[in-house]
Protein backbone atom coordinates (compact mmCIF):
# COMPACT_ATOMS: atom_id res chain seq x y z
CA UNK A 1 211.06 27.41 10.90
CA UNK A 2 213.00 24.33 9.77
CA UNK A 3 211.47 22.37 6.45
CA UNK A 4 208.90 20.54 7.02
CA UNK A 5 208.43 16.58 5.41
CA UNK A 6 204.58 15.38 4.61
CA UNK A 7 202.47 17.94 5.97
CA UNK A 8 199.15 18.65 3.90
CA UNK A 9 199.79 22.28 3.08
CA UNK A 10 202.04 23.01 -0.06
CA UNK A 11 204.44 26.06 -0.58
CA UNK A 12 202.96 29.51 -1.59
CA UNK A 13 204.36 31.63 -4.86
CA UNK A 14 206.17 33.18 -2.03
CA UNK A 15 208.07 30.12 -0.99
CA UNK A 16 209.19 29.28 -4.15
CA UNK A 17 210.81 32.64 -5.11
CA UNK A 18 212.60 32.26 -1.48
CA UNK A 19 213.71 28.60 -1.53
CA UNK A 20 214.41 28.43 -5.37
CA UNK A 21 217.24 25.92 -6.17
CA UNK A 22 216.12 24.36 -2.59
CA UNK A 23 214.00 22.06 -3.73
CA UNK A 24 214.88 18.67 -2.08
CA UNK A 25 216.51 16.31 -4.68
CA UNK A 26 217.51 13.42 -2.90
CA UNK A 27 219.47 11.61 -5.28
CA UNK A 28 221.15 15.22 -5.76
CA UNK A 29 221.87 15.43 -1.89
CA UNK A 30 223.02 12.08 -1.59
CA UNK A 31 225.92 12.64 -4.35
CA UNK A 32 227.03 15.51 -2.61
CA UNK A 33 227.48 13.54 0.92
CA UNK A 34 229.16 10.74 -0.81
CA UNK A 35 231.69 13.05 -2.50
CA UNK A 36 232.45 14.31 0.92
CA UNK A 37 232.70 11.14 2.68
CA UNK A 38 234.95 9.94 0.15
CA UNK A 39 237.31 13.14 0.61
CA UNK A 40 237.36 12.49 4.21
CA UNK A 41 238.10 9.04 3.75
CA UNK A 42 240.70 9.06 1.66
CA UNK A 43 242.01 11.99 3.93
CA UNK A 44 243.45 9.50 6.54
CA UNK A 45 246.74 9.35 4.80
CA UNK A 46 247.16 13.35 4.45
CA UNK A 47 245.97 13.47 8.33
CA UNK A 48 248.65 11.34 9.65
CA UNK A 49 251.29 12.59 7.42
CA UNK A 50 250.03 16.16 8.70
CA UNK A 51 250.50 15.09 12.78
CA UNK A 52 253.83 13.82 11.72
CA UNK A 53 255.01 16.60 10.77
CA UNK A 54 253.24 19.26 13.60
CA UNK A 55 251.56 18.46 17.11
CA UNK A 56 247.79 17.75 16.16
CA UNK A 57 246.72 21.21 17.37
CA UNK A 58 248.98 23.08 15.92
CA UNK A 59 248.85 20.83 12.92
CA UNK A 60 244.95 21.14 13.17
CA UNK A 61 245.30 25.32 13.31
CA UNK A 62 247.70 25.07 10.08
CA UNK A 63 244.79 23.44 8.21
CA UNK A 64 242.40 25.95 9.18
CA UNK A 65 244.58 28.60 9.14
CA UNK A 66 245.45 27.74 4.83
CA UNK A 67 241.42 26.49 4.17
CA UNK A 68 239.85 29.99 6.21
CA UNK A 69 241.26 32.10 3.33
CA UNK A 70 240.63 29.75 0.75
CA UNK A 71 236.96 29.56 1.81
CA UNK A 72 236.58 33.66 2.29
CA UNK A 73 237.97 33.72 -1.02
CA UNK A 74 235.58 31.48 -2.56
CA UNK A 75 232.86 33.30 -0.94
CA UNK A 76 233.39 36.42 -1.96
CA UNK A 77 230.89 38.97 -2.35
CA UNK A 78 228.33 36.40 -1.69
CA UNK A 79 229.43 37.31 2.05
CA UNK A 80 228.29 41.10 1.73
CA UNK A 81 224.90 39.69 0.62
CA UNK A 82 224.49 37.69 3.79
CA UNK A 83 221.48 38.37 5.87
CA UNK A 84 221.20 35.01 7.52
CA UNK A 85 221.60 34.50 11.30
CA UNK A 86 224.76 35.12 12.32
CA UNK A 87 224.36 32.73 15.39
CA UNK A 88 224.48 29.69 12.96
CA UNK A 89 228.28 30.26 12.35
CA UNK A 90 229.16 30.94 15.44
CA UNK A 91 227.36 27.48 16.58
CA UNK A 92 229.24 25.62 13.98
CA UNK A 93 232.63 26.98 14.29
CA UNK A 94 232.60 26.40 18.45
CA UNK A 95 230.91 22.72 17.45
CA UNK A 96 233.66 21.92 14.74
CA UNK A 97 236.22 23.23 17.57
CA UNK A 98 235.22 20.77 20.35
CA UNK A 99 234.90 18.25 17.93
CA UNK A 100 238.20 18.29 17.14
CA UNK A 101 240.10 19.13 20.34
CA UNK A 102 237.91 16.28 22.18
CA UNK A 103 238.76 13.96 19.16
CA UNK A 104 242.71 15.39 18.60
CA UNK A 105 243.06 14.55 22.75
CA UNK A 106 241.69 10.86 22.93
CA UNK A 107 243.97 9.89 19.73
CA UNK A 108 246.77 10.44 22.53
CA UNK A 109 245.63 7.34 24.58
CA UNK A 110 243.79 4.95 23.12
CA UNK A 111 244.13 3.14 19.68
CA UNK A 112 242.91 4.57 16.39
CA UNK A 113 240.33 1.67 16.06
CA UNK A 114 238.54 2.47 18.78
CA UNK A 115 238.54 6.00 17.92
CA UNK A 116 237.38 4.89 14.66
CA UNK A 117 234.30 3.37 16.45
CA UNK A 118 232.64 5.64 18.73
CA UNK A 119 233.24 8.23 16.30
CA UNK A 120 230.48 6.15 13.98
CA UNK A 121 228.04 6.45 17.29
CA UNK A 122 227.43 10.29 15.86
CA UNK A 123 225.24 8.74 12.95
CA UNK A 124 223.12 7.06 15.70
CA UNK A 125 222.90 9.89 17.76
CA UNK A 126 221.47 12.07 14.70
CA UNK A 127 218.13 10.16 15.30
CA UNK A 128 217.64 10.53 19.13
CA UNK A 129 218.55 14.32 18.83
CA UNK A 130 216.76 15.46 15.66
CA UNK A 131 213.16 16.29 17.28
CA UNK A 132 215.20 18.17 19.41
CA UNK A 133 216.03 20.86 16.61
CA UNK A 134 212.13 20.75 15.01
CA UNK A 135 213.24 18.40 12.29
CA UNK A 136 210.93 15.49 11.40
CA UNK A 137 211.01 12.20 13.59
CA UNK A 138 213.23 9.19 12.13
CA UNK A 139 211.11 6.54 9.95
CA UNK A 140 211.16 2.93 10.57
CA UNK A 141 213.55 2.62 7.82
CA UNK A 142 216.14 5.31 9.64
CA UNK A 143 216.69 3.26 12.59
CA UNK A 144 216.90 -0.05 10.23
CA UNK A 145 219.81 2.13 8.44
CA UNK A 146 221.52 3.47 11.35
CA UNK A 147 221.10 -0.06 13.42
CA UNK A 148 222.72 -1.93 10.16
CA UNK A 149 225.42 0.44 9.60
CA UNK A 150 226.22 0.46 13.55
CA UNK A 151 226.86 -3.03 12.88
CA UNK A 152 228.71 -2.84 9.72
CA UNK A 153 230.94 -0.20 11.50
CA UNK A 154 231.92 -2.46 14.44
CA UNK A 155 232.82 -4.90 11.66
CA UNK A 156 234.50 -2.93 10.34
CA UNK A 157 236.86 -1.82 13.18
CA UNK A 158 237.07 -5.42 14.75
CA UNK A 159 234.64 -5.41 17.49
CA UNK A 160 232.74 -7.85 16.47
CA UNK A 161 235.34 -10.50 16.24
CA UNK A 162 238.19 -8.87 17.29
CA UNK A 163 240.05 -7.15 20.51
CA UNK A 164 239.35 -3.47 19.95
CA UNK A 165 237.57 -3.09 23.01
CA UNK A 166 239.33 -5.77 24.91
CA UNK A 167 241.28 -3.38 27.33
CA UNK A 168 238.91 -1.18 30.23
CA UNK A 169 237.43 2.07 29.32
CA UNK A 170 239.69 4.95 29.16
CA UNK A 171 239.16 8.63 29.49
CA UNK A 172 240.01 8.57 25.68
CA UNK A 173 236.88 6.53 24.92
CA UNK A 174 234.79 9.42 26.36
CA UNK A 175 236.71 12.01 25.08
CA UNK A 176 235.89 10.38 21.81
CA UNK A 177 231.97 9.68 22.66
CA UNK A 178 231.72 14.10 23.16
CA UNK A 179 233.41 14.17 19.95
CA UNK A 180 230.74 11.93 18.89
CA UNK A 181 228.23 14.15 20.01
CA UNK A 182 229.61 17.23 18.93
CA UNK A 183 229.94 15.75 15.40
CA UNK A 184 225.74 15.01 16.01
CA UNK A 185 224.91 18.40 16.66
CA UNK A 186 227.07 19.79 13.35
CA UNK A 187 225.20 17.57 11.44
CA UNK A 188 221.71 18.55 12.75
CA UNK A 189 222.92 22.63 12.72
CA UNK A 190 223.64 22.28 9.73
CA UNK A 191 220.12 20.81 8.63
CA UNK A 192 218.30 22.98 10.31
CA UNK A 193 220.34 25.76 7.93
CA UNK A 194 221.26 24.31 4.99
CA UNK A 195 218.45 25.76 2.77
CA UNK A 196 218.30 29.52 4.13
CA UNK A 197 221.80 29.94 3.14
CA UNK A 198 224.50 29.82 0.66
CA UNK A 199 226.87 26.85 1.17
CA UNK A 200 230.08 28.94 0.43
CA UNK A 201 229.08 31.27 2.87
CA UNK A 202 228.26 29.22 5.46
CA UNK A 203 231.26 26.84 5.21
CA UNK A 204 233.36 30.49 5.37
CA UNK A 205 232.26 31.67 8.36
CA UNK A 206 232.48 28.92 9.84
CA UNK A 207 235.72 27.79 9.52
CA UNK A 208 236.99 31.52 10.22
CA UNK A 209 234.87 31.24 13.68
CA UNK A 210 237.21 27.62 14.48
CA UNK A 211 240.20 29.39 13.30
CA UNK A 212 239.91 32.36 15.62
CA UNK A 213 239.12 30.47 18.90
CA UNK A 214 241.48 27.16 17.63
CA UNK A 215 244.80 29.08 16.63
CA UNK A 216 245.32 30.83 20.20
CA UNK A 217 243.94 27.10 21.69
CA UNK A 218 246.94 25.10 19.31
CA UNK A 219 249.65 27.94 19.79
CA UNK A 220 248.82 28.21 24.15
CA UNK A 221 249.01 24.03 24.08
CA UNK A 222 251.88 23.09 21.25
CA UNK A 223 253.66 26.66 20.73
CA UNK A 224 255.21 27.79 17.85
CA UNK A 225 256.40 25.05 15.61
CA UNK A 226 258.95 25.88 12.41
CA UNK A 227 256.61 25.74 9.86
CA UNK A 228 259.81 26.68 7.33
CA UNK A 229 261.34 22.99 8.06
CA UNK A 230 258.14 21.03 6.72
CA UNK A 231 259.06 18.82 3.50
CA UNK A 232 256.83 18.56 0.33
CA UNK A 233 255.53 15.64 1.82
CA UNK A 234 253.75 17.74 4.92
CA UNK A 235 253.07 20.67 2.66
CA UNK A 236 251.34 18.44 0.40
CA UNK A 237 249.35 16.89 2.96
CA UNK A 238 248.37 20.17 4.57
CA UNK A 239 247.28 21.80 1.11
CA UNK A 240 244.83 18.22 0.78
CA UNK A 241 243.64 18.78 3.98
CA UNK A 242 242.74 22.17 3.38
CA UNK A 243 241.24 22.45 0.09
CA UNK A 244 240.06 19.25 -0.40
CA UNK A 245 238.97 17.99 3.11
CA UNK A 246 237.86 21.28 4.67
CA UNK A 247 236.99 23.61 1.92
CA UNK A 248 235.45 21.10 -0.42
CA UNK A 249 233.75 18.84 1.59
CA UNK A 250 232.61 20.80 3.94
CA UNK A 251 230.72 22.83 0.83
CA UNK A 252 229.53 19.70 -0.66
CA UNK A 253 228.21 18.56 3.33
CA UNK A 254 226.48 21.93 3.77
CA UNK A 255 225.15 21.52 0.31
CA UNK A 256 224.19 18.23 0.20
CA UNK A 257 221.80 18.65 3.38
CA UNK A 258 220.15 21.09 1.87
CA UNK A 259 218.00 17.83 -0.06
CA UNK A 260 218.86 15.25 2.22
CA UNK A 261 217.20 14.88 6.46
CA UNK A 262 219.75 14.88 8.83
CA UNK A 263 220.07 11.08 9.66
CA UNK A 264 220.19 10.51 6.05
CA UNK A 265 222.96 12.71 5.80
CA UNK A 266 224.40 11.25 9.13
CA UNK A 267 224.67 7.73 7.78
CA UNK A 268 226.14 8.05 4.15
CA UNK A 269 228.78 10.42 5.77
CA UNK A 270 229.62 6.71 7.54
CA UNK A 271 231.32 5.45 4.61
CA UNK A 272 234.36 7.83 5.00
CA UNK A 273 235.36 4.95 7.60
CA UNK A 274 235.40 2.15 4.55
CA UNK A 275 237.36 4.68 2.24
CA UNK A 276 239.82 5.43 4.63
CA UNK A 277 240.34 1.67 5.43
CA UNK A 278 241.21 1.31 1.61
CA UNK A 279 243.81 4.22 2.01
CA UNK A 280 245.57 2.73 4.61
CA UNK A 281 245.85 -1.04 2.68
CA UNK A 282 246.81 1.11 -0.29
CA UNK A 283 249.51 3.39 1.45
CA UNK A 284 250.64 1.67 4.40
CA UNK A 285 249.88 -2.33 3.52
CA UNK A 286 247.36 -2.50 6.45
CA UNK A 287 246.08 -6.22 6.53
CA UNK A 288 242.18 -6.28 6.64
CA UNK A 289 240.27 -9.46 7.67
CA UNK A 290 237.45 -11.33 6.10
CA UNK A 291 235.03 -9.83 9.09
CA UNK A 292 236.08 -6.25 8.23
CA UNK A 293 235.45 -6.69 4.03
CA UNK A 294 232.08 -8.41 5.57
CA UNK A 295 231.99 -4.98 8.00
CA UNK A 296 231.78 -2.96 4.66
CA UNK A 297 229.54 -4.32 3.00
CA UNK A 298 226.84 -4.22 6.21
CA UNK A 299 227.77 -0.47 6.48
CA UNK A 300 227.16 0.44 2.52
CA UNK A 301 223.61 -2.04 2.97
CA UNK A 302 222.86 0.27 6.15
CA UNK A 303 223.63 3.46 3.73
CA UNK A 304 221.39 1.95 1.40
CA UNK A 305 218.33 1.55 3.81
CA UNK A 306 218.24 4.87 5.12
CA UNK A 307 218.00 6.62 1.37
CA UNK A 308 215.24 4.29 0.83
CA UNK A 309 213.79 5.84 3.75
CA UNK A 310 214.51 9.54 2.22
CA UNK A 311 213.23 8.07 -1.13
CA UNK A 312 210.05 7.68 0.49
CA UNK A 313 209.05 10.55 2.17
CA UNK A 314 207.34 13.40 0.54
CA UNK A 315 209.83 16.73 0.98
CA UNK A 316 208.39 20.04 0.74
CA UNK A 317 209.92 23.49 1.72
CA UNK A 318 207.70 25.47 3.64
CA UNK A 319 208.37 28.64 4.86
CA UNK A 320 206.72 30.56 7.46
């Protein structure tokens, strides 16, 4: 049964000998999903250097294809020790593999801003779908965060005084709203997991469940690209993307929700979009207005009220 938040009955001796080092510690969770929102973020540059090089599926499968190993590695025996449900990995890796085929396809016909944007709609959809997977409802204070953050976001991205939705809807846009959605359900998965399982453990099977359906996806779509002819540019941006943006913050993620509730976790993983708006001024001299600095600050005040929210409730593992 997933934790449970403010209920009257505490956790028996039992409990804590099988959720020890699970305690939630919010500011402890919250450290962790800022670390990897941050990689993310400042994983824009690597990205694009990355689809440069390769098709994006095929470039996607390289990533996966260098982190997999990496993460089984990591892993290690812990893997042998692994009783948890084996269902769980199998549900992230097909998520993770929509997510980024849907997300990979609608960068091919519409702009990057307006990817950018309905992409952020996952952190609102966290609240609507969380009852759904026995976690507790949203406080007040959740929707105040995810609201204020929403707005800070289209900021952000121009909408709000700006043309980023000034052309009709594509069939990009909704590619992009399933990716939405499929980034949702990773992010409520993974809380209703988080604290029966190790975080290296998880994070390895999981990307080694996307690499085995996404490699035979990227080589049926793109083919067989000559990997030998990449430059230490692309190499370098590949070996970010997989250590760094897969392995590491995918750990700290898994981690991280472990002390943190789901929308929580959905709305300080929002500030990858001000990091990676940074990156590109710093790498490629991208111009940002008054309204977007403005957007930022929203989005970090909407991060804010939602860990107010977390501070407030009163977490306790129980399990049953």
């Amino acid at each position: 049964m997933p934790p449970q938040y403010g209920t009257a009955r505490g956790p028996c001796p039992a409990d804590h000998a099988r959720y020890r080092g699970a305690v939630p510690r919010p500011f402890y969770g919250a450290l962790l999903l800022v670390i990897a929102a941050c990689i993310w973020g400042s994983a824009f540059v690597p990205q694009k250097l990355s689809v440069v090089a390769l098709p994006p599926l095929l470039a996607t499968a390289v990533r996966f294809a260098m982190a997999a190993p990496l993460a089984l590695l990591l892993a290690g025996r812990r893997l042998k020790h692994d009783t948890g449900d084996r269902r769980v990995p199998i549900a992230l890796g097909v998520i993770l593999l929509f997510a980024y085929v849907t997300q990979t396809a609608a960068l091919t016909s519409i702009p990057v801003t307006r990817v950018s944007l309905i992409t952020g709609l996952y952190a609102v959809f966290v609240p609507f779908l969380a009852p759904l997977f026995g976690l507790p409802r949203p406080q007040r204070l959740h929707w105040a965060g995810a609201g204020v953050a929403s707005i800070g976001l289209a900021l952000l991205v121009g909408v709000i005084g700006g043309d980023a939705l000034a052309v009709p809807l594509r069939v990009g846009d909704l590619l992009v709203l399933v990716h939405a959605l499929f980034g949702a359900l990773h992010v409520l998965v993974v809380s209703t997991a988080a604290r029966r399982v190790d975080p290296l453990v998880l994070n390895a099977q999981q990307l080694t469940v996307l690499l085995v359906l996404g490699a035979p996806l990227a080589l049926m779509v793109d083919g067989v690209a000559p990997l030998a002819a990449l430059d230490a540019q692309a190499l370098f941006a590949f070996a970010y993307l997989s250590v760094f943006s897969t392995v590491v913050a995918f750990t700290c993620q898994i981690a991280g929700q472990r002390h943190a509730s789901a929308p929580t976790a959905a709305i300080i993983m929002l500030l990858e979009t001000p990091v990676g708006v940074i990156g590109a001024q710093l790498f490629f001299h991208e111009a940002m207005a008054p309204l977007q600095w403005l957007g930022a600050v929203v989005l970090v005040c909407g991060v804010a009220l939602s860990l107010a929210a977390e501070l407030r409730r009163r977490p306790i593992a129980v399990a049953t």
